[in-house]
PDB file of N, CA and C in Angstrom:
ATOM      1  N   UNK A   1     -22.233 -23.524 -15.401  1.00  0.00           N
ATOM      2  CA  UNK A   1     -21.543 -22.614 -16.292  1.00  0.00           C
ATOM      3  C   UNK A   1     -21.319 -21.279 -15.574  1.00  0.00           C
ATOM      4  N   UNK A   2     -20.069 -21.004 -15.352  1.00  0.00           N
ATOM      5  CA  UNK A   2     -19.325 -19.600 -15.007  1.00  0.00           C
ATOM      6  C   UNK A   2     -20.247 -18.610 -15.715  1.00  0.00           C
ATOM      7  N   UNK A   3     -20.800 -17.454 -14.516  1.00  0.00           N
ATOM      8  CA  UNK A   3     -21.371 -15.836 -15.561  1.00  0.00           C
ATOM      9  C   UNK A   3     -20.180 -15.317 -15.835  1.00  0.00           C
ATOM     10  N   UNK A   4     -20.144 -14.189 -16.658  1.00  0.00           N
ATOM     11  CA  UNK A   4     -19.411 -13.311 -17.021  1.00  0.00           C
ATOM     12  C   UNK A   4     -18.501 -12.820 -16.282  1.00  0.00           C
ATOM     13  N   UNK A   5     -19.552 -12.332 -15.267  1.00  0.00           N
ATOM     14  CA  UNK A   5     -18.626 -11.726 -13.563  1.00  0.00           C
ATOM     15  C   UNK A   5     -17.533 -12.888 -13.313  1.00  0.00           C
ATOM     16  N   UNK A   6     -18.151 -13.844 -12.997  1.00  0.00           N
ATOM     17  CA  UNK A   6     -17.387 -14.975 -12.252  1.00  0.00           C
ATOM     18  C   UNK A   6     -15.969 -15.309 -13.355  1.00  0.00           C
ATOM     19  N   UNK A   7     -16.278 -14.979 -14.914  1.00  0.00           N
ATOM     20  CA  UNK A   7     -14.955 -15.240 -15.471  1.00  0.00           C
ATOM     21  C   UNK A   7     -13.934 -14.231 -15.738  1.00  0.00           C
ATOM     22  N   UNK A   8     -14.278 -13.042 -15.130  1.00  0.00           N
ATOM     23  CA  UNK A   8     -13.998 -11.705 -15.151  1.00  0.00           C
ATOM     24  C   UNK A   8     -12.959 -11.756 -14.036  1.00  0.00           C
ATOM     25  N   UNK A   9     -13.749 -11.841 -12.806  1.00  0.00           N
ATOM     26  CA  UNK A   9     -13.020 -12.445 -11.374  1.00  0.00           C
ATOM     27  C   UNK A   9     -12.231 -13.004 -11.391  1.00  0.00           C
ATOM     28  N   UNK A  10     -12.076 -14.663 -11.818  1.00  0.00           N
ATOM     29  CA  UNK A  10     -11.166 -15.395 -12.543  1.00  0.00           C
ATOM     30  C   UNK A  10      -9.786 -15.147 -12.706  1.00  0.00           C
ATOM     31  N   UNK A  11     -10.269 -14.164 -14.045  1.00  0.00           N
ATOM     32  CA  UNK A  11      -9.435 -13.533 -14.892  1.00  0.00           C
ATOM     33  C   UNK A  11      -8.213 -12.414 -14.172  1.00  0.00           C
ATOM     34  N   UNK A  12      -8.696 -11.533 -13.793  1.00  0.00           N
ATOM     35  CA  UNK A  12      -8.430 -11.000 -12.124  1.00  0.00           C
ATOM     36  C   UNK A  12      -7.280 -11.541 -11.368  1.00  0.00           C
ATOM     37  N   UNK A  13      -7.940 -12.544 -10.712  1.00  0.00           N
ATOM     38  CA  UNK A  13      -7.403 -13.122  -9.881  1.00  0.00           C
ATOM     39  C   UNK A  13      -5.950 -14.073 -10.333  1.00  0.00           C
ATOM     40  N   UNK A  14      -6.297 -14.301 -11.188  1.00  0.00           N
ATOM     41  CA  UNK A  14      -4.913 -15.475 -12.103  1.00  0.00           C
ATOM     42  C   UNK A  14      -3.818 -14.329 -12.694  1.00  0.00           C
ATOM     43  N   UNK A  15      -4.602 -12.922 -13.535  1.00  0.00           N
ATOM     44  CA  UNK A  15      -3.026 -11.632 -13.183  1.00  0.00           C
ATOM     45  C   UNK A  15      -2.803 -11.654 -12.449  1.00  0.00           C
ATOM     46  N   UNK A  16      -3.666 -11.185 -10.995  1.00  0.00           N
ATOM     47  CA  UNK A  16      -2.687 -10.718 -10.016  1.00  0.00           C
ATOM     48  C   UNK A  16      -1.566 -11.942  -9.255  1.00  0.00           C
ATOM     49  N   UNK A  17      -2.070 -13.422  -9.098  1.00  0.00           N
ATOM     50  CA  UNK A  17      -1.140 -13.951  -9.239  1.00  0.00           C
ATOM     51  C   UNK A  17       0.339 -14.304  -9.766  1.00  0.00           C
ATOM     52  N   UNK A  18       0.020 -14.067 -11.434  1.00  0.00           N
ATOM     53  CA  UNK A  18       1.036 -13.713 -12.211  1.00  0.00           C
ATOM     54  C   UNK A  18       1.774 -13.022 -11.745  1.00  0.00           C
ATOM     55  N   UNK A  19       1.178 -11.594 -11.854  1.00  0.00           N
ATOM     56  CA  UNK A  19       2.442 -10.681 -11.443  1.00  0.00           C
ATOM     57  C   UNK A  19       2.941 -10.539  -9.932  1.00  0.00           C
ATOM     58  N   UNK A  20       2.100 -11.033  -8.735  1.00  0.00           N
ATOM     59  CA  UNK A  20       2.929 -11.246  -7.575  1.00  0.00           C
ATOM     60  C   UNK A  20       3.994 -12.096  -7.709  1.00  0.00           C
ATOM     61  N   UNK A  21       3.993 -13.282  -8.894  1.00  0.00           N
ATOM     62  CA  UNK A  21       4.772 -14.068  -9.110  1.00  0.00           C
ATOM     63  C   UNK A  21       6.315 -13.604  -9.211  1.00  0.00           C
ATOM     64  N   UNK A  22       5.816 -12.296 -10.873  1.00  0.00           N
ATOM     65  CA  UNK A  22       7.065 -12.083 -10.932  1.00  0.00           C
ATOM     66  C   UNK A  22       7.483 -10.997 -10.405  1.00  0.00           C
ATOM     67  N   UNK A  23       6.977 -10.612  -9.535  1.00  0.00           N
ATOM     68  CA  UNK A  23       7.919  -9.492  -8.915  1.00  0.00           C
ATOM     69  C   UNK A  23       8.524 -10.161  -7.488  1.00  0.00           C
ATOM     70  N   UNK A  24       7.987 -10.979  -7.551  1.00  0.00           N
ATOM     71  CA  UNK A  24       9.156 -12.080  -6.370  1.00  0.00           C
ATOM     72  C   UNK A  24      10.826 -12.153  -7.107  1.00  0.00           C
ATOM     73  N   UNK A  25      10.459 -12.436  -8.424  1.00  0.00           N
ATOM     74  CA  UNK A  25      11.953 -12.407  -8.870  1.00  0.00           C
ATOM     75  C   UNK A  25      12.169 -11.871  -9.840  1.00  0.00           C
ATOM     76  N   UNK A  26      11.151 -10.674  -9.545  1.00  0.00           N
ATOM     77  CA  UNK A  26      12.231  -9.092 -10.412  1.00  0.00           C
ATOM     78  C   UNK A  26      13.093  -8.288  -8.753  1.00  0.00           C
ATOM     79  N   UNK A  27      12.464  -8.358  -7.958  1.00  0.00           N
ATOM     80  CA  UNK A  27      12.772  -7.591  -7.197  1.00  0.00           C
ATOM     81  C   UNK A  27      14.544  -8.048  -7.095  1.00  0.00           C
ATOM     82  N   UNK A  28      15.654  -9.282  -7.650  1.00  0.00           N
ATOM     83  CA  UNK A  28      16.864  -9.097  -7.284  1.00  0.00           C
ATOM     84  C   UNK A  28      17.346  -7.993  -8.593  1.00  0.00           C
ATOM     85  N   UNK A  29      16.902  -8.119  -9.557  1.00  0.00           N
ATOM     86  CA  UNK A  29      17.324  -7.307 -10.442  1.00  0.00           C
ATOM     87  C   UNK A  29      17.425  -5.930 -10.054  1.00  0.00           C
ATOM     88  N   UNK A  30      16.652  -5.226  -9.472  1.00  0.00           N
ATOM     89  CA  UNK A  30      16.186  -3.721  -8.638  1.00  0.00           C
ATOM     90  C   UNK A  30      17.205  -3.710  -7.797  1.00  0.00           C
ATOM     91  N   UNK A  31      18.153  -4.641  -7.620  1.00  0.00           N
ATOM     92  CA  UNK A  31      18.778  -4.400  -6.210  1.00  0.00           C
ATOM     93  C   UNK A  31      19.822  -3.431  -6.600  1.00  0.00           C
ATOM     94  N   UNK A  32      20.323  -2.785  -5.720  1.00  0.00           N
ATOM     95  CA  UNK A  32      21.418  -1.572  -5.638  1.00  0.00           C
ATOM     96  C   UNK A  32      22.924  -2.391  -6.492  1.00  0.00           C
ATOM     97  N   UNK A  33      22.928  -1.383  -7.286  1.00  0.00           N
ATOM     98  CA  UNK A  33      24.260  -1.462  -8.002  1.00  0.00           C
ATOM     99  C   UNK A  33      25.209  -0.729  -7.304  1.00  0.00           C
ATOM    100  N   UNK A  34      26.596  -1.966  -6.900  1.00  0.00           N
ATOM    101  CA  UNK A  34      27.856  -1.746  -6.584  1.00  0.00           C
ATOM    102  C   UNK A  34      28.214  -1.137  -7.492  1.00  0.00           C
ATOM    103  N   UNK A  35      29.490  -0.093  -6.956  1.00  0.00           N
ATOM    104  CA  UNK A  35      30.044   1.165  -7.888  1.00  0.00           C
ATOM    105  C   UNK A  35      31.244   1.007  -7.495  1.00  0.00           C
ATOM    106  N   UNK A  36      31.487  -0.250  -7.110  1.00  0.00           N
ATOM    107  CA  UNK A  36      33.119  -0.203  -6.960  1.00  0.00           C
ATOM    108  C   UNK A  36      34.027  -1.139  -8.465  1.00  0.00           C
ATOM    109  N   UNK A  37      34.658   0.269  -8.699  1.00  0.00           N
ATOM    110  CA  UNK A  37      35.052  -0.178 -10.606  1.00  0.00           C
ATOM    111  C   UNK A  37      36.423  -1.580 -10.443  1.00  0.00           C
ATOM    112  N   UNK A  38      36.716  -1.638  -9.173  1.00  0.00           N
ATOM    113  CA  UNK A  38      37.971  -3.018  -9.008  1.00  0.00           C
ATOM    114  C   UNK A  38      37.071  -4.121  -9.730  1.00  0.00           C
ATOM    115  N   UNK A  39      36.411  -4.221  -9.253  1.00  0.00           N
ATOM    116  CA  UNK A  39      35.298  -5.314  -9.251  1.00  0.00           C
ATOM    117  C   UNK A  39      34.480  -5.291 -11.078  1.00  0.00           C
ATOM    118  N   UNK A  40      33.746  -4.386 -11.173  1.00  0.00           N
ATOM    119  CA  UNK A  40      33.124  -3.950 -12.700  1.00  0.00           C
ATOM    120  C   UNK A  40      33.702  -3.172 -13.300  1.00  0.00           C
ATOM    121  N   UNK A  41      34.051  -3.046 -14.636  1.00  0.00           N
ATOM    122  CA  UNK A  41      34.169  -2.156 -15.355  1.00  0.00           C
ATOM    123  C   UNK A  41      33.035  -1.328 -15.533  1.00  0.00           C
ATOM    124  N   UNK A  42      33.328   0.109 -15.931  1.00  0.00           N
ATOM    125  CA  UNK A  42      32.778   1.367 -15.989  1.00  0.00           C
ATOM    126  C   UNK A  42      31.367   1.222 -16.994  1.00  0.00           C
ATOM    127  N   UNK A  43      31.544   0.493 -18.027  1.00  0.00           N
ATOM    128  CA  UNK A  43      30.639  -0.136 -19.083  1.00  0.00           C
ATOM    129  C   UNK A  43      29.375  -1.113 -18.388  1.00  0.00           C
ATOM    130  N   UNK A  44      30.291  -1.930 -17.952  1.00  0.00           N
ATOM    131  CA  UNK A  44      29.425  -3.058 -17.554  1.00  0.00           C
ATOM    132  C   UNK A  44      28.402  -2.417 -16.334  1.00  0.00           C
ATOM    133  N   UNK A  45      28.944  -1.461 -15.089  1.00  0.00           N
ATOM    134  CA  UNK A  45      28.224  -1.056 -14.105  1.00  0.00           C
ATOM    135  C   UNK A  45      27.466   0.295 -14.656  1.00  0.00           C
ATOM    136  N   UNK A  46      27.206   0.414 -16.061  1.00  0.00           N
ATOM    137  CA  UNK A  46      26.585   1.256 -16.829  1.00  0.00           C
ATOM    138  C   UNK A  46      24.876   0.201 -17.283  1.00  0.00           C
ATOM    139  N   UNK A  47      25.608  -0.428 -17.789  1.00  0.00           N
ATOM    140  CA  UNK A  47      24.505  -1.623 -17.896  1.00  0.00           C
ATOM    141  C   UNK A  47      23.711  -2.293 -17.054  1.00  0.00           C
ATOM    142  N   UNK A  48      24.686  -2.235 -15.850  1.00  0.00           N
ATOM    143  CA  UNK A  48      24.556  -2.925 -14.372  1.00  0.00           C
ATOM    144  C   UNK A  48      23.141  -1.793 -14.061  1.00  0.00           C
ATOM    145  N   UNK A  49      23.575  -0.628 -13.907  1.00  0.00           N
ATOM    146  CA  UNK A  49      22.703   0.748 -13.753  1.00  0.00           C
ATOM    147  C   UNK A  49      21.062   0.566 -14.483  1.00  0.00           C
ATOM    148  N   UNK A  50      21.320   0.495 -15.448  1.00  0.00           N
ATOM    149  CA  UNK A  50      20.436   0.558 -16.777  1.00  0.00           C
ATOM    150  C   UNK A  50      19.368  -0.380 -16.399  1.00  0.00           C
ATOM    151  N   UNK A  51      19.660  -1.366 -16.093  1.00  0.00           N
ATOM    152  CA  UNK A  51      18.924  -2.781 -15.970  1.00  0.00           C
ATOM    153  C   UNK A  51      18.229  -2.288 -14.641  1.00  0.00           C
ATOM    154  N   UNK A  52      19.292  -1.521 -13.727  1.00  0.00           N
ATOM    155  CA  UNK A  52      18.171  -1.394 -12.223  1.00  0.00           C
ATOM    156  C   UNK A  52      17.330  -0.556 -12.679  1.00  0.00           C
ATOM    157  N   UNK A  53      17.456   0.034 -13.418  1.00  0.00           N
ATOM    158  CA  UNK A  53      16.484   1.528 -13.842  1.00  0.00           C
ATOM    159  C   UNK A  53      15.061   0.694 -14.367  1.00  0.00           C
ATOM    160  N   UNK A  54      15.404  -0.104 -15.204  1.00  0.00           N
ATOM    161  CA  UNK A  54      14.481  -0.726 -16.008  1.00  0.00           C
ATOM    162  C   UNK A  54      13.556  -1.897 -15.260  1.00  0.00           C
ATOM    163  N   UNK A  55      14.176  -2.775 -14.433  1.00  0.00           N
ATOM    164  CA  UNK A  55      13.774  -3.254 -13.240  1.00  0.00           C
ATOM    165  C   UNK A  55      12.680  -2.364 -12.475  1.00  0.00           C
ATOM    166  N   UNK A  56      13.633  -1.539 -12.133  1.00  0.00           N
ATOM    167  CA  UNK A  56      12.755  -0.343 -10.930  1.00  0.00           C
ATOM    168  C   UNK A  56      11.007  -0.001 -12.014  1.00  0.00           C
ATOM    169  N   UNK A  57      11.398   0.432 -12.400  1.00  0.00           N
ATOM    170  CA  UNK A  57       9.831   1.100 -13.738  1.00  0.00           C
ATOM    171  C   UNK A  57       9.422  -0.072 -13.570  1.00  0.00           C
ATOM    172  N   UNK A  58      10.008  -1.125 -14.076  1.00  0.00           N
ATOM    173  CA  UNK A  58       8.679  -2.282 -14.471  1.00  0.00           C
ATOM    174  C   UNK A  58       8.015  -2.937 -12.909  1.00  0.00           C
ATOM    175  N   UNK A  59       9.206  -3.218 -11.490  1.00  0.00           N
ATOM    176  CA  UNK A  59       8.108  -2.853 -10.634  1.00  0.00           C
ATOM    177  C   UNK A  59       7.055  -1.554 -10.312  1.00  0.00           C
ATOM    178  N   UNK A  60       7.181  -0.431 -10.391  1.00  0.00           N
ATOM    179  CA  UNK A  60       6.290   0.879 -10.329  1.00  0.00           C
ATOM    180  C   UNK A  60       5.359   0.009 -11.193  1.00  0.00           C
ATOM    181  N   UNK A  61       5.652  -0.314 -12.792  1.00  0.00           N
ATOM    182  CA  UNK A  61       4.108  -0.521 -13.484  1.00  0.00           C
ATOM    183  C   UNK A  61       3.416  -1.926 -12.834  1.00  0.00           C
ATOM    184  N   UNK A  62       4.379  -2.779 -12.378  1.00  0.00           N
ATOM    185  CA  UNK A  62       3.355  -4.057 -12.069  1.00  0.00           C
ATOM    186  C   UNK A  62       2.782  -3.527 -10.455  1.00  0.00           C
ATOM    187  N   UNK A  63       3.533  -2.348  -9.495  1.00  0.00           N
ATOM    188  CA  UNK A  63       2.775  -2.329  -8.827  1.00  0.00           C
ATOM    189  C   UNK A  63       0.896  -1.243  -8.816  1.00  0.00           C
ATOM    190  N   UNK A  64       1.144  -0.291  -9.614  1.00  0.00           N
ATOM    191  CA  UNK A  64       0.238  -0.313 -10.288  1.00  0.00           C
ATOM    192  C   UNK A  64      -0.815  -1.058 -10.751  1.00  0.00           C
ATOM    193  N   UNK A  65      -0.411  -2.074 -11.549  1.00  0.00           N
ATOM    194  CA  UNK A  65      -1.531  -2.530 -12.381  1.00  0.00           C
ATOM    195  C   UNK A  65      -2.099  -3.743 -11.058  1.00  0.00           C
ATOM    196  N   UNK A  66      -1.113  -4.156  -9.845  1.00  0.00           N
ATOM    197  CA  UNK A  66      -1.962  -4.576  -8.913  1.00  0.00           C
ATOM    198  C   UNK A  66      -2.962  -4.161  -8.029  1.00  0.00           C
ATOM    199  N   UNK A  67      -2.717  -2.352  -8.061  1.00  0.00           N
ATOM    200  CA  UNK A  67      -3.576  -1.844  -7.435  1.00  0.00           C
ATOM    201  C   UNK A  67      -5.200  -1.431  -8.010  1.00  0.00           C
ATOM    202  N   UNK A  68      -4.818  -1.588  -9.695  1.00  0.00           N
ATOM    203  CA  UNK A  68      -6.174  -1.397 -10.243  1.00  0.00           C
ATOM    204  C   UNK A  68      -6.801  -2.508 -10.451  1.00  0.00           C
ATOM    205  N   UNK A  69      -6.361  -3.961 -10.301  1.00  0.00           N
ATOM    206  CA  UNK A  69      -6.396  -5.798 -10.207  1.00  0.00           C
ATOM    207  C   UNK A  69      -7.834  -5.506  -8.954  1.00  0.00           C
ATOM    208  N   UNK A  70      -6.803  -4.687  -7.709  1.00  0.00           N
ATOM    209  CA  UNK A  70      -7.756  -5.160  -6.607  1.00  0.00           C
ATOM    210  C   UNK A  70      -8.768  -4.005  -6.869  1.00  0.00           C
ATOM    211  N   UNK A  71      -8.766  -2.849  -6.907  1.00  0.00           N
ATOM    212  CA  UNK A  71      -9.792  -2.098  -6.834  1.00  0.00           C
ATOM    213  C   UNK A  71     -11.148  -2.431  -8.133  1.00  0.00           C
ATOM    214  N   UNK A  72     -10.644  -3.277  -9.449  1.00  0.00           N
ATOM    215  CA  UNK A  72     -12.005  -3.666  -9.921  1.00  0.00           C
ATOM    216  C   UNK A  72     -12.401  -5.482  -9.122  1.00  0.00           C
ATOM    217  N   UNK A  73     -11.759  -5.907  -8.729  1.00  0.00           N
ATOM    218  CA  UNK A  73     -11.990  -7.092  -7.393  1.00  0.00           C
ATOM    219  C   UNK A  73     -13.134  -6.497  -6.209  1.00  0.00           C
ATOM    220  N   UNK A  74     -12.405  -5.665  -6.104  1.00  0.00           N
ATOM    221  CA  UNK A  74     -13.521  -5.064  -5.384  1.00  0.00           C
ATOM    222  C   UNK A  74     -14.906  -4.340  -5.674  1.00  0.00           C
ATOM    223  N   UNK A  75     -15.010  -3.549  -7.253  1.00  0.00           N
ATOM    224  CA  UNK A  75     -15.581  -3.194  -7.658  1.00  0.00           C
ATOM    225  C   UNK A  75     -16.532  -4.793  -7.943  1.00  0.00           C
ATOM    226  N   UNK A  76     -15.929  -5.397  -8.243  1.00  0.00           N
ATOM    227  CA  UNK A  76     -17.247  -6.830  -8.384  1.00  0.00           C
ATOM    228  C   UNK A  76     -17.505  -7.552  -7.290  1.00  0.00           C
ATOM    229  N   UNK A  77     -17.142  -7.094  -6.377  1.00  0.00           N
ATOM    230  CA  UNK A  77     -17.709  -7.161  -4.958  1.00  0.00           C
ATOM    231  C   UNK A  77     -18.825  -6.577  -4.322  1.00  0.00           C
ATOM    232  N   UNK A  78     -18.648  -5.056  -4.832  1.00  0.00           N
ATOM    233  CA  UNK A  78     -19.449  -4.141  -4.344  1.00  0.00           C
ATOM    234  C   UNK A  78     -20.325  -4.105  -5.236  1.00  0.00           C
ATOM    235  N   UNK A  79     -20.741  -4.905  -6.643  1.00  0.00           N
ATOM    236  CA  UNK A  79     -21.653  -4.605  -7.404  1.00  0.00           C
ATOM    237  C   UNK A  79     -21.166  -3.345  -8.414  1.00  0.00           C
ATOM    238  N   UNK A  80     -20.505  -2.896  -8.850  1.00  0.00           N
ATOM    239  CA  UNK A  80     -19.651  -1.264  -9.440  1.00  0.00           C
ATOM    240  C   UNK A  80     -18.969  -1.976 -10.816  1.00  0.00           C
ATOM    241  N   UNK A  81     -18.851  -3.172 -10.731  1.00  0.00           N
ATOM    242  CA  UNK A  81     -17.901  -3.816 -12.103  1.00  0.00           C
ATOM    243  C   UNK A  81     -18.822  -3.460 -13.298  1.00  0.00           C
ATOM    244  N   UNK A  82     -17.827  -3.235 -13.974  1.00  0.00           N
ATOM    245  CA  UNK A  82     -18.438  -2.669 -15.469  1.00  0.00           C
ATOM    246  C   UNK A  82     -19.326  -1.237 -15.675  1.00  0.00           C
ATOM    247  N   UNK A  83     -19.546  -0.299 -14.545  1.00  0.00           N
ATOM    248  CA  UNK A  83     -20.298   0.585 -14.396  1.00  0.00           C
ATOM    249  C   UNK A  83     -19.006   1.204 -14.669  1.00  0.00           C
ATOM    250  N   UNK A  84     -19.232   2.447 -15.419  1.00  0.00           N
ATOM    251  CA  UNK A  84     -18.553   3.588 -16.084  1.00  0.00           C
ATOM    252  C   UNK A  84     -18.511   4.469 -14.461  1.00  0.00           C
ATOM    253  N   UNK A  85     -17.651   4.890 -14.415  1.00  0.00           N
ATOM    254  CA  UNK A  85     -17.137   5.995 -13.005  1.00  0.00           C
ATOM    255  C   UNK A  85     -17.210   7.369 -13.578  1.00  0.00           C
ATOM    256  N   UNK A  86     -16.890   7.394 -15.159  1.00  0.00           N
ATOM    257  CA  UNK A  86     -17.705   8.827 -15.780  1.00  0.00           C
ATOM    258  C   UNK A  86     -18.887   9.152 -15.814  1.00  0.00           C
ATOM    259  N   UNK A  87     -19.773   8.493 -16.363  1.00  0.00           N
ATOM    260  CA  UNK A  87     -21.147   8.299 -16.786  1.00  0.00           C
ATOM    261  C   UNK A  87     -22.365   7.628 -15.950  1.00  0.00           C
ATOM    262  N   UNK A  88     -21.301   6.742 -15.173  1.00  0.00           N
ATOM    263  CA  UNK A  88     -22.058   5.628 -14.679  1.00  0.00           C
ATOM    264  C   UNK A  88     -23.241   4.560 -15.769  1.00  0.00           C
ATOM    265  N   UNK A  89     -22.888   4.426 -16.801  1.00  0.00           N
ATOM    266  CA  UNK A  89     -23.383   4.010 -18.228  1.00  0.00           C
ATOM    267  C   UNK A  89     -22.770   2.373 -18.116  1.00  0.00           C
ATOM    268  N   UNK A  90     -23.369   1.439 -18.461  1.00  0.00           N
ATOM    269  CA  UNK A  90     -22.138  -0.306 -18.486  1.00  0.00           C
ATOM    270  C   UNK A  90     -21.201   0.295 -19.574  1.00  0.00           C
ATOM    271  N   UNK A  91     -20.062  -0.191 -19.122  1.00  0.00           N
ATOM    272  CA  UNK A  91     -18.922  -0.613 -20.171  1.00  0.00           C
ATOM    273  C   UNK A  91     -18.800  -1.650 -21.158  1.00  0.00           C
ATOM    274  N   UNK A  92     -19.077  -1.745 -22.259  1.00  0.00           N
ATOM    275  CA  UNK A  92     -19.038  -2.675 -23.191  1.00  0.00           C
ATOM    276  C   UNK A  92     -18.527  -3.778 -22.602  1.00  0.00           C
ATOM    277  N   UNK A  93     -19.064  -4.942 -22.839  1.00  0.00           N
ATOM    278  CA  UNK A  93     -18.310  -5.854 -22.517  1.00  0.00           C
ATOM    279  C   UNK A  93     -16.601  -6.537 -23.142  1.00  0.00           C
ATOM    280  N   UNK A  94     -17.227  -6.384 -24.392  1.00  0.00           N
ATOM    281  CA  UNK A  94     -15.847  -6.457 -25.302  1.00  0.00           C
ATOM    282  C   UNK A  94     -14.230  -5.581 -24.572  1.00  0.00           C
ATOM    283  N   UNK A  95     -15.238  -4.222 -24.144  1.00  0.00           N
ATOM    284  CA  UNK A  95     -13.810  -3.539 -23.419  1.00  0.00           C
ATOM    285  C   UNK A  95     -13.164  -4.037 -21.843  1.00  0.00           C
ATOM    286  N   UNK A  96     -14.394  -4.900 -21.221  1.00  0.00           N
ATOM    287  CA  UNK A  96     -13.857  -5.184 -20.226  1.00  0.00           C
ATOM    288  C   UNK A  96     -12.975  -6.638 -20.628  1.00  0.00           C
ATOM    289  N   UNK A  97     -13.351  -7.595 -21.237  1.00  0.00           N
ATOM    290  CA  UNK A  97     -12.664  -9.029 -22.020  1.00  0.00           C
ATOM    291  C   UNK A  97     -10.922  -8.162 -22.352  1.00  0.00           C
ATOM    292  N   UNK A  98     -10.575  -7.022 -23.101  1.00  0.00           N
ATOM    293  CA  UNK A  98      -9.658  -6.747 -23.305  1.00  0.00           C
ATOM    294  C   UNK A  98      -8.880  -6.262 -22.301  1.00  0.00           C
ATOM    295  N   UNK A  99      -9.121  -5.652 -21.025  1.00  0.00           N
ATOM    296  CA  UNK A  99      -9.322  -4.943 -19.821  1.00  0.00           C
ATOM    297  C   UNK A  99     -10.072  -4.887 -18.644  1.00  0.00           C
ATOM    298  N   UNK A 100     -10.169  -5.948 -17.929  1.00  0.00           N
ATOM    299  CA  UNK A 100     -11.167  -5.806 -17.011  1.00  0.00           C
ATOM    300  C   UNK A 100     -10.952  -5.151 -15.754  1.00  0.00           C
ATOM    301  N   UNK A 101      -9.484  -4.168 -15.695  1.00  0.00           N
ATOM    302  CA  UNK A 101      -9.617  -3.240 -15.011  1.00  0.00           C
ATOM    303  C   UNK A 101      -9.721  -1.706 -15.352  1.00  0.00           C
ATOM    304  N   UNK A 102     -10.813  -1.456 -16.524  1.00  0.00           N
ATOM    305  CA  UNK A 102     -11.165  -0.701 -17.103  1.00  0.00           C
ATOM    306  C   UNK A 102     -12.282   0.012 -15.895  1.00  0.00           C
ATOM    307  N   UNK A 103     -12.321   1.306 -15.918  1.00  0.00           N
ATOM    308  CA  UNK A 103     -13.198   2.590 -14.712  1.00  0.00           C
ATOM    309  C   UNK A 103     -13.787   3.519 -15.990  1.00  0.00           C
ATOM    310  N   UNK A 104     -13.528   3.170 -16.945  1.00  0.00           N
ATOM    311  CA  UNK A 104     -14.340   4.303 -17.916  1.00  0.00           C
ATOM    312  C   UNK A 104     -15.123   3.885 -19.279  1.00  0.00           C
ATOM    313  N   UNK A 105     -15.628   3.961 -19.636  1.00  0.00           N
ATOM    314  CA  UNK A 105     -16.472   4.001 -21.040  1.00  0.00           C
ATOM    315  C   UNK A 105     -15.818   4.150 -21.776  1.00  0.00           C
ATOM    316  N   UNK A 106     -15.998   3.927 -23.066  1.00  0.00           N
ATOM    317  CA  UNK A 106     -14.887   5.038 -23.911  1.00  0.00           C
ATOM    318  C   UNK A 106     -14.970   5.919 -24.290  1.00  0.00           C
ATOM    319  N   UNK A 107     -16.178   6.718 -24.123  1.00  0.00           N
ATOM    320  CA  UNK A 107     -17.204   8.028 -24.393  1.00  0.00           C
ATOM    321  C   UNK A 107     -15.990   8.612 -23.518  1.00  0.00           C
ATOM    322  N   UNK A 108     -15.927   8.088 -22.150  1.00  0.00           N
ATOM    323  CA  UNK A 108     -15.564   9.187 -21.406  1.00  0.00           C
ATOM    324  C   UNK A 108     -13.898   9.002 -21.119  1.00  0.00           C
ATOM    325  N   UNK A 109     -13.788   7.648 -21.297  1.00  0.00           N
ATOM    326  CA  UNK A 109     -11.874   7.922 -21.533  1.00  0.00           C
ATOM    327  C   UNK A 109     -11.370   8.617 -22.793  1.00  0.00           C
ATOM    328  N   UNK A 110     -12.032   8.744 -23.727  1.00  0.00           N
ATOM    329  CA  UNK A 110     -11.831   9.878 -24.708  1.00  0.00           C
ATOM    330  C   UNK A 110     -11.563  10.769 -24.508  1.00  0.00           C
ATOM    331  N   UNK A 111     -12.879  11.690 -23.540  1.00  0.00           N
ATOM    332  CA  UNK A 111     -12.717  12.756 -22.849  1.00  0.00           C
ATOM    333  C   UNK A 111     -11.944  12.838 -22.334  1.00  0.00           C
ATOM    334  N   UNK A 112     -11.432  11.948 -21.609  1.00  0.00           N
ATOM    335  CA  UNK A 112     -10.510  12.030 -20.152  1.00  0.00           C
ATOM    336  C   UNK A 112      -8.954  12.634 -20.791  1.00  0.00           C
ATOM    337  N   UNK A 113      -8.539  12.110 -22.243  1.00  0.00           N
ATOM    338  CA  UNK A 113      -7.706  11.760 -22.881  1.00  0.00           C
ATOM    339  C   UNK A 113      -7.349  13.487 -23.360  1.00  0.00           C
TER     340      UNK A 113
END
């Protein structure tokens, strides 16, 4: 039977898969919008625009949330998983099950807030 850690890890490891997944094929959406209007109408390369914008953010957030994937990966490497980085106090477990790349308590992400 898997500990906690080990389904935590898991857990971890199968997002960051996920989202390397899809940013394999978000990244054509991000691609540079042609601005030549022969070709698109003014509307459509408005939309065309819109979508890269929206593309672009949602890689920034998935690359993000890969960088906090590996740094609690590592934190259960180094023994640091579930230890509060405010307090140094455990983090509920319940909050890590919802979040297991959670760095704060909620005492102190309150504060933080």
């Amino acid at each position: 039977m898997a500990t906690a850690m080990e389904l935590q890890k898991n857990k971890l490891i199968a997002l960051r898969e996920q989202l390397e997944s899809v940013a394999a094929t978000g990244e054509e959406s991000a691609a540079v919008v042609e601005l030549d209007q022969s070709k698109v109408g003014r509307l459509s390369r408005m939309d065309a625009m819109q979508a890269q914008a929206m593309a672009q953010a949602s890689g920034q957030r998935r690359t993000a949330l890969l960088r906090e994937i590996e740094a609690a990966l590592k934190r259960i490497d180094n023994g640091d998983f579930g230890i509060c980085q405010g307090c140094e106090e455990a983090i509920n477990p319940k909050r890590l099950e919802v979040d297991p790349t959670v760095r704060l308590c909620i005492d102190c992400a309150s504060n933080a807030e």
